[in-house]
N, C-alpha and C. Protein backbone atom coordinates (compact mmCIF):
# COMPACT_ATOMS: atom_id res chain seq x y z
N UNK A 1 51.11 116.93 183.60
CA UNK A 1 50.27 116.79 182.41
C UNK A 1 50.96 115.92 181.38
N UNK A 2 52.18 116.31 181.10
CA UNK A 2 53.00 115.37 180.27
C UNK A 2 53.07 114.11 180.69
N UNK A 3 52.92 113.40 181.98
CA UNK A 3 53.51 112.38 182.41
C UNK A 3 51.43 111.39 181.63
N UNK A 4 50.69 112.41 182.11
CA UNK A 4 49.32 111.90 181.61
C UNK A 4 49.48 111.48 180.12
N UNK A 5 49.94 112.54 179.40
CA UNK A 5 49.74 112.15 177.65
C UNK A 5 50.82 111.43 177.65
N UNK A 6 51.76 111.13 178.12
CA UNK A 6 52.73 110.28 177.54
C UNK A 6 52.16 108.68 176.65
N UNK A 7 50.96 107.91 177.33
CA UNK A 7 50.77 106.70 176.96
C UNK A 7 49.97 106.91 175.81
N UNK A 8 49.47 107.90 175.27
CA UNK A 8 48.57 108.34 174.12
C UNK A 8 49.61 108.66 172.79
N UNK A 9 50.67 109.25 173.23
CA UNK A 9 51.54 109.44 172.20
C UNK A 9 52.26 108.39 171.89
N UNK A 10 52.98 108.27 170.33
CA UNK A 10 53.67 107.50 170.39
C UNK A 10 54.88 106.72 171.12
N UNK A 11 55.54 107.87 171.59
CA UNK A 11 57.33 106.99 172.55
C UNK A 11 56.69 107.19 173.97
N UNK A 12 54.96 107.46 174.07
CA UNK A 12 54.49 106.85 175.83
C UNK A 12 54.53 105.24 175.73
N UNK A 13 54.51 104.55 174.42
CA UNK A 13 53.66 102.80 174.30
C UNK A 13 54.58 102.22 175.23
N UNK A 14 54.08 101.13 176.03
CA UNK A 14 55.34 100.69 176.69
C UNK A 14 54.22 100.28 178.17
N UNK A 15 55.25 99.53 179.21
CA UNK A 15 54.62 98.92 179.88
C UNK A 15 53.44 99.97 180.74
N UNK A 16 53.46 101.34 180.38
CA UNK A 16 52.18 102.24 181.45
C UNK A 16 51.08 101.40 180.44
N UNK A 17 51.56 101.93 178.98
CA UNK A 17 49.81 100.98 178.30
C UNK A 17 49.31 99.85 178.44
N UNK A 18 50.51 99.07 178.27
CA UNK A 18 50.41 97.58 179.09
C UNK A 18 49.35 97.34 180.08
N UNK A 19 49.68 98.44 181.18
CA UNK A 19 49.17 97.72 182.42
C UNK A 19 47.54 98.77 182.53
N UNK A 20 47.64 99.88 181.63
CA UNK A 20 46.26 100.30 181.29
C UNK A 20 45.18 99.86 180.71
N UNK A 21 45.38 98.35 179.90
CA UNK A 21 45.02 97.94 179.10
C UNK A 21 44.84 96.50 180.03
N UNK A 22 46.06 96.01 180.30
CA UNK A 22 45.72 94.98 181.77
C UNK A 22 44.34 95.26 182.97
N UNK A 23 44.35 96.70 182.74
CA UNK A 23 43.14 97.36 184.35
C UNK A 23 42.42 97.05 183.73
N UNK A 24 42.19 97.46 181.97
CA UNK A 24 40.68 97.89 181.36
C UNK A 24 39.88 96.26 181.40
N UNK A 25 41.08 95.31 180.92
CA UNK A 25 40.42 93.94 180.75
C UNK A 25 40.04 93.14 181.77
N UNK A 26 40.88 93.56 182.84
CA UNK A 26 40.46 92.88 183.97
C UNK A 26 38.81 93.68 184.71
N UNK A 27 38.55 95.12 184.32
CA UNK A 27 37.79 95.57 185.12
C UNK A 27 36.13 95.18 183.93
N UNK A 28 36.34 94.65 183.00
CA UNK A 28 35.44 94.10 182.12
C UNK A 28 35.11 92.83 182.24
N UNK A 29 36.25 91.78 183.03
CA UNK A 29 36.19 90.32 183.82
C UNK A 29 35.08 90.72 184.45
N UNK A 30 35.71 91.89 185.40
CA UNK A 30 34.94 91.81 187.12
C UNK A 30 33.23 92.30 186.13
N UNK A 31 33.11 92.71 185.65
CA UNK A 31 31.66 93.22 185.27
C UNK A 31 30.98 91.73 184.19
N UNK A 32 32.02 91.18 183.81
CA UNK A 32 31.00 89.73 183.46
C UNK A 32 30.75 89.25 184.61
N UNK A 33 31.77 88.76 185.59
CA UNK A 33 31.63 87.94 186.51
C UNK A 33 29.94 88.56 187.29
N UNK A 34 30.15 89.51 187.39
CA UNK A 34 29.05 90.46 187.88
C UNK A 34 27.60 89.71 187.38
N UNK A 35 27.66 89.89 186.08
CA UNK A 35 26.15 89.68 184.79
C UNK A 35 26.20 88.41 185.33
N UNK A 36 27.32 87.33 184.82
CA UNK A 36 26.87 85.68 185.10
C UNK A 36 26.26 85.22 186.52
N UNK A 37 26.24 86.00 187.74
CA UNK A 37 26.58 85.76 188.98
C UNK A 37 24.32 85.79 188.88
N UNK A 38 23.83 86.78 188.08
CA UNK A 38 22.63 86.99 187.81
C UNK A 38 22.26 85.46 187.50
């Protein structure tokens, strides 16, 4: 459970948010690419 809240708290910031934030933007690419493909 701790290892979950770690990136929500402050001394989690660090490359887990990084690359949570890397998934979120890339998985918002794949859903334009999606719309334009219309």
């Amino acid at each position: 459970m701790s290892k979950l809240a770690a990136p929500i708290t402050p001394g989690g910031i660090g490359s887990k948010s990084i690359l949570f934030f890397a998934r979120r933007i890339n998985y918002s690419l794949k859903i334009i690419d999606l719309i334009n493909d219309y």
